[in-house]
Protein backbone atom coordinates (compact mmCIF):
# COMPACT_ATOMS: atom_id res chain seq x y z
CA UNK A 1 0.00 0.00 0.00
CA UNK A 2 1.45 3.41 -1.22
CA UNK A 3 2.14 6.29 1.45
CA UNK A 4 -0.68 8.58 -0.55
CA UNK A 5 -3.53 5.42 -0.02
CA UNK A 6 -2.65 4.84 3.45
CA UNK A 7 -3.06 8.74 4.62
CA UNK A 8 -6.20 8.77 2.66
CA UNK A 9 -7.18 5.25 4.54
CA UNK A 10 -5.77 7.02 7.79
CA UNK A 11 -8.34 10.25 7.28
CA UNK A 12 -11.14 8.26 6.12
CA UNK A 13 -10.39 6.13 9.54
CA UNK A 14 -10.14 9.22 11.77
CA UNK A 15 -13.35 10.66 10.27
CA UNK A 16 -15.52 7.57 11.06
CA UNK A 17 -14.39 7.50 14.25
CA UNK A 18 -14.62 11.09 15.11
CA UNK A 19 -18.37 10.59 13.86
CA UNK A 20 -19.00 7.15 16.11
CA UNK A 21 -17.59 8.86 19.17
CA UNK A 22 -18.76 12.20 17.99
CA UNK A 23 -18.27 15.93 20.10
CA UNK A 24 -22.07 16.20 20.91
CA UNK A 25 -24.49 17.42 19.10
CA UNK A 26 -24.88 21.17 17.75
CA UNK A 27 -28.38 21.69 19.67
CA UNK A 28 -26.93 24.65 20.87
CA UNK A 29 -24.49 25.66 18.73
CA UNK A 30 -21.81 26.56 20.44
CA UNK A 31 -23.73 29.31 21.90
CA UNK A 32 -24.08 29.98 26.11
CA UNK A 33 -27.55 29.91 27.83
CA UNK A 34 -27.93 32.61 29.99
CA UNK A 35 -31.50 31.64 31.29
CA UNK A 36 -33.69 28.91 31.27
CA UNK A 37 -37.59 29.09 31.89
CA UNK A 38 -39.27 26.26 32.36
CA UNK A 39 -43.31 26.30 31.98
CA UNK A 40 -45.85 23.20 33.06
CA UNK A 41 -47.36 22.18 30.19
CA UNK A 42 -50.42 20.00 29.18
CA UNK A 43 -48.84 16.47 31.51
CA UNK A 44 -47.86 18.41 34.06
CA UNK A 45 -50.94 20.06 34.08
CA UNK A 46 -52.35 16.53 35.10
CA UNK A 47 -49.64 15.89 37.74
CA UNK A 48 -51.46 15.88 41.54
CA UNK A 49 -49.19 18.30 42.91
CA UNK A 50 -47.60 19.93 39.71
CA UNK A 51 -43.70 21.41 40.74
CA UNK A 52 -44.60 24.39 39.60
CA UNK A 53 -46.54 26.50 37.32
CA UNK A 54 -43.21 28.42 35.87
CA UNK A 55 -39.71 28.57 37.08
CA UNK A 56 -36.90 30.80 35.97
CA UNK A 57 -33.24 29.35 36.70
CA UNK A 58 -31.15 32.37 35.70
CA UNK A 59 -27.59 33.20 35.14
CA UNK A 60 -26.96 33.60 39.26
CA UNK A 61 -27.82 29.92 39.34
CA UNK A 62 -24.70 29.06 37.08
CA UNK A 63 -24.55 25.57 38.53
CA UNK A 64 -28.03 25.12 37.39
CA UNK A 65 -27.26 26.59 33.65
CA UNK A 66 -24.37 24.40 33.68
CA UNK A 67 -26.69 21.08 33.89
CA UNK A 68 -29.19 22.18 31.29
CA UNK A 69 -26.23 22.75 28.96
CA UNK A 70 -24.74 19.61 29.93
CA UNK A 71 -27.96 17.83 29.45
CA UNK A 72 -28.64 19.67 26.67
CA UNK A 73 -24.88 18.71 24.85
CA UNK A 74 -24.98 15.16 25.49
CA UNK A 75 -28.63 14.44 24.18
CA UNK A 76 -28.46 11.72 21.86
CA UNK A 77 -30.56 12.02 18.66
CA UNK A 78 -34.14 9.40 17.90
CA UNK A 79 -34.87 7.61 15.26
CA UNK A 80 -37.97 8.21 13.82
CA UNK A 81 -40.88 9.73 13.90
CA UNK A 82 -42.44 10.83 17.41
CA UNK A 83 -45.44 10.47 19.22
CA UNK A 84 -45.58 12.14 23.20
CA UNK A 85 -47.49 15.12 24.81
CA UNK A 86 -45.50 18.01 26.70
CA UNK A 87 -44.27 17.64 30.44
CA UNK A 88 -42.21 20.86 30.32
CA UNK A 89 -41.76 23.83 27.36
CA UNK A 90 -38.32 24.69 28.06
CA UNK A 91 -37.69 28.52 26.61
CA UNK A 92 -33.48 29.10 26.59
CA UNK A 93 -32.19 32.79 26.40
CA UNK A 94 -29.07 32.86 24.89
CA UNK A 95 -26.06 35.24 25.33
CA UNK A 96 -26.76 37.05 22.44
CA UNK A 97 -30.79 37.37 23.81
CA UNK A 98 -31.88 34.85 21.19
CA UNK A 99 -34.46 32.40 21.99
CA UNK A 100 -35.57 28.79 21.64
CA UNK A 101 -38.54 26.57 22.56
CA UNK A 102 -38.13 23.34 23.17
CA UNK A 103 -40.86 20.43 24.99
CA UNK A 104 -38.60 18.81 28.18
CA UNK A 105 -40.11 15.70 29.57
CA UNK A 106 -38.55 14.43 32.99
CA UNK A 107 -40.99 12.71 34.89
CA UNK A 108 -40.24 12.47 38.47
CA UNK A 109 -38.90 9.03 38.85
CA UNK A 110 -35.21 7.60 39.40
CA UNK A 111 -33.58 5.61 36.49
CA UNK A 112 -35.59 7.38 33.55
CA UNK A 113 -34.24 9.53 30.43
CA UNK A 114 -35.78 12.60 29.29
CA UNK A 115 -37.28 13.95 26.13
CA UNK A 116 -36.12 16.71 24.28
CA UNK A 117 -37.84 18.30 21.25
CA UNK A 118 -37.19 21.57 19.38
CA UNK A 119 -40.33 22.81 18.76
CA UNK A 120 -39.47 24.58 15.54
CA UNK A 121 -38.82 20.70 14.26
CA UNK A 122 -41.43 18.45 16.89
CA UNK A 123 -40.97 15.48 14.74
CA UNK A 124 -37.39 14.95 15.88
CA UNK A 125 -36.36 14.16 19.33
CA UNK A 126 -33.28 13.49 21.39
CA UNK A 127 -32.91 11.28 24.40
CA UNK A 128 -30.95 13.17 27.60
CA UNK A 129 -28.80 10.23 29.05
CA UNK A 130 -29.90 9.13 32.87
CA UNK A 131 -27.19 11.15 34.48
CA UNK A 132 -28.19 13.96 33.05
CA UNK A 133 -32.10 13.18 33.51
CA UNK A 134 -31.03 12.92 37.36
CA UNK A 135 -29.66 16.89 37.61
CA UNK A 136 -32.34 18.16 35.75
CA UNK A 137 -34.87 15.85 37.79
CA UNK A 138 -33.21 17.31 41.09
CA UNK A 139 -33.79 21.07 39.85
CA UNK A 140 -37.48 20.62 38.58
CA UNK A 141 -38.71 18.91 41.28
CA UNK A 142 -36.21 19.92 44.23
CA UNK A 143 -35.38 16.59 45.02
């Protein structure tokens, strides 16, 4: 095998790799929430003692930032098309004041993953890991 064909087999190795193990997703490209509001939506709604009707975890809270983004950056994308009903609308204030929506299902229950869906594309989904699940779990429902 020539030098040339084994630096192209080389890159074409390093690429698939670097796409298997991957740097996260680009949910929030790059950019750096500065707030997170969280608003009980239609399931929660139906909760016997909902957590809350809104909450507001702002830039004081940094730990609290800090585990949405984490969350948020190792959400792994679904398959598919979905079908699920809204715990949580999630609304994210950027640095640069721009905003997204997003549905954020984390039921109250050890163990569990949540469900995050932009709302500007509801068809797609991403799964947030159990760890993950467990912070966010901790902050909505101040266990």
């Amino acid at each position: 095998m020539g030098t040339i064909q084994r630096k192209s087999l080389l890159i074409i190795l390093f690429l698939f790799v670097f796409e298997i193990i991957g740097c996260g997703n680009n949910i929030l490209d790059g950019k750096e929430i500065v707030e997170v509001k969280l608003e009980c939506a239609e399931l929660c709604k139906t909760m016997k003692t909902p957590p809350f009707s809104t909450k507001i975890v702002a830039h004081e809270q940094a730990d609290e930032i800090r585990a949405f983004e984490r969350a948020i950056g190792k959400a792994t994308k679904i398959n598919g098309e979905l079908d699920y009903g809204a715990m949580f609308f999630m609304y994210l204030t950027f640095e640069d004041d721009a905003q997204k929506k997003y549905v954020l299902n984390v039921a109250d229950e050890e163990g569990t993953t949540a469900l995050l869906v932009d709302t500007a594309n509801s068809g797609q989904g991403y799964t947030i890991p159990k760890e993950q699940t467990n912070e966010l779990r901790k902050i909505i429902y101040n266990n």
